[in-house]
Protein backbone atom coordinates (compact mmCIF):
# COMPACT_ATOMS: atom_id res chain seq x y z
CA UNK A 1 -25.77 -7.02 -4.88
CA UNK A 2 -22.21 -8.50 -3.80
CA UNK A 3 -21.85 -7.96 -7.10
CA UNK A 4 -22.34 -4.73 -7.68
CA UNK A 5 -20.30 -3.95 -4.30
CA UNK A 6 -17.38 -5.97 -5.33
CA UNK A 7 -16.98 -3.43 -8.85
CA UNK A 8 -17.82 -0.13 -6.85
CA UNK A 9 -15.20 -0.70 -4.30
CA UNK A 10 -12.59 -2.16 -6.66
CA UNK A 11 -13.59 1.28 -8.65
CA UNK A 12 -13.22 3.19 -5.10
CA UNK A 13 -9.74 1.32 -4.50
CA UNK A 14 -7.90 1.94 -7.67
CA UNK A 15 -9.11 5.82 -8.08
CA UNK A 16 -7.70 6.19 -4.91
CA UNK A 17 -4.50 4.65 -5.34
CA UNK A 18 -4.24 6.92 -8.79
CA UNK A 19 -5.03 9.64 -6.71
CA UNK A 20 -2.96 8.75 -3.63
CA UNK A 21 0.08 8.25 -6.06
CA UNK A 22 0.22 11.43 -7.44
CA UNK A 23 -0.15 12.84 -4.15
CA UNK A 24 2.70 11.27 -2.97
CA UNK A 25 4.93 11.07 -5.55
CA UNK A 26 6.83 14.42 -4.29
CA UNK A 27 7.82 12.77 -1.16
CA UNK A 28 9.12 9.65 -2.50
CA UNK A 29 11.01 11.65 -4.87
CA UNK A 30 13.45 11.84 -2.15
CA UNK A 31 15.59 8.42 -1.79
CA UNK A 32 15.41 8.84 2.23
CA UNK A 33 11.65 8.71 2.01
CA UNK A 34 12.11 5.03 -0.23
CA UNK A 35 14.51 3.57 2.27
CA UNK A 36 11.73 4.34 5.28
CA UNK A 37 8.96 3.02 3.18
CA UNK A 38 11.54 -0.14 2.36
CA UNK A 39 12.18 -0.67 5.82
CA UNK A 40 8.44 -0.95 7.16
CA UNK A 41 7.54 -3.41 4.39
CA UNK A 42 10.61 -5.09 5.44
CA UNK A 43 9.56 -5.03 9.25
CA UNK A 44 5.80 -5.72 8.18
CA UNK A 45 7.15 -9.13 6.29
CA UNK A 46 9.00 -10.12 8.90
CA UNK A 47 6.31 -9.85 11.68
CA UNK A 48 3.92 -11.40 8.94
CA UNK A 49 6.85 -14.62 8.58
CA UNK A 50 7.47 -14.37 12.25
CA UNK A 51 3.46 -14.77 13.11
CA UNK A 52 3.26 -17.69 10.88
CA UNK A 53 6.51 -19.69 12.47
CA UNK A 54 4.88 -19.60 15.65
């Protein structure tokens, strides 16, 4: 069973970041849209760095 539930929602998770990719690709087309997305991983990593200093 954890089996089977491990492959269906790895299955799940990759169609939908096909999916999700094409959706999206229009509005990362634009380099303004890259530099947001670049700047919340960057705040994300920090926060993750910052949470593990502490």
């Amino acid at each position: 069973m954890f089996g089977a539930g491990a492959a269906s929602a790895s299955a799940v998770w990759f169609v939908s970041l096909g999916y999700g990719a094409r959706l999206l690709a229009p509005l990362f087309a634009r380099p303004v849209a890259r530099r947001v997305l670049d700047a919340a991983i960057a705040l994300v990593m920090f926060a993750i760095a910052l949470s593990l200093i502490t």
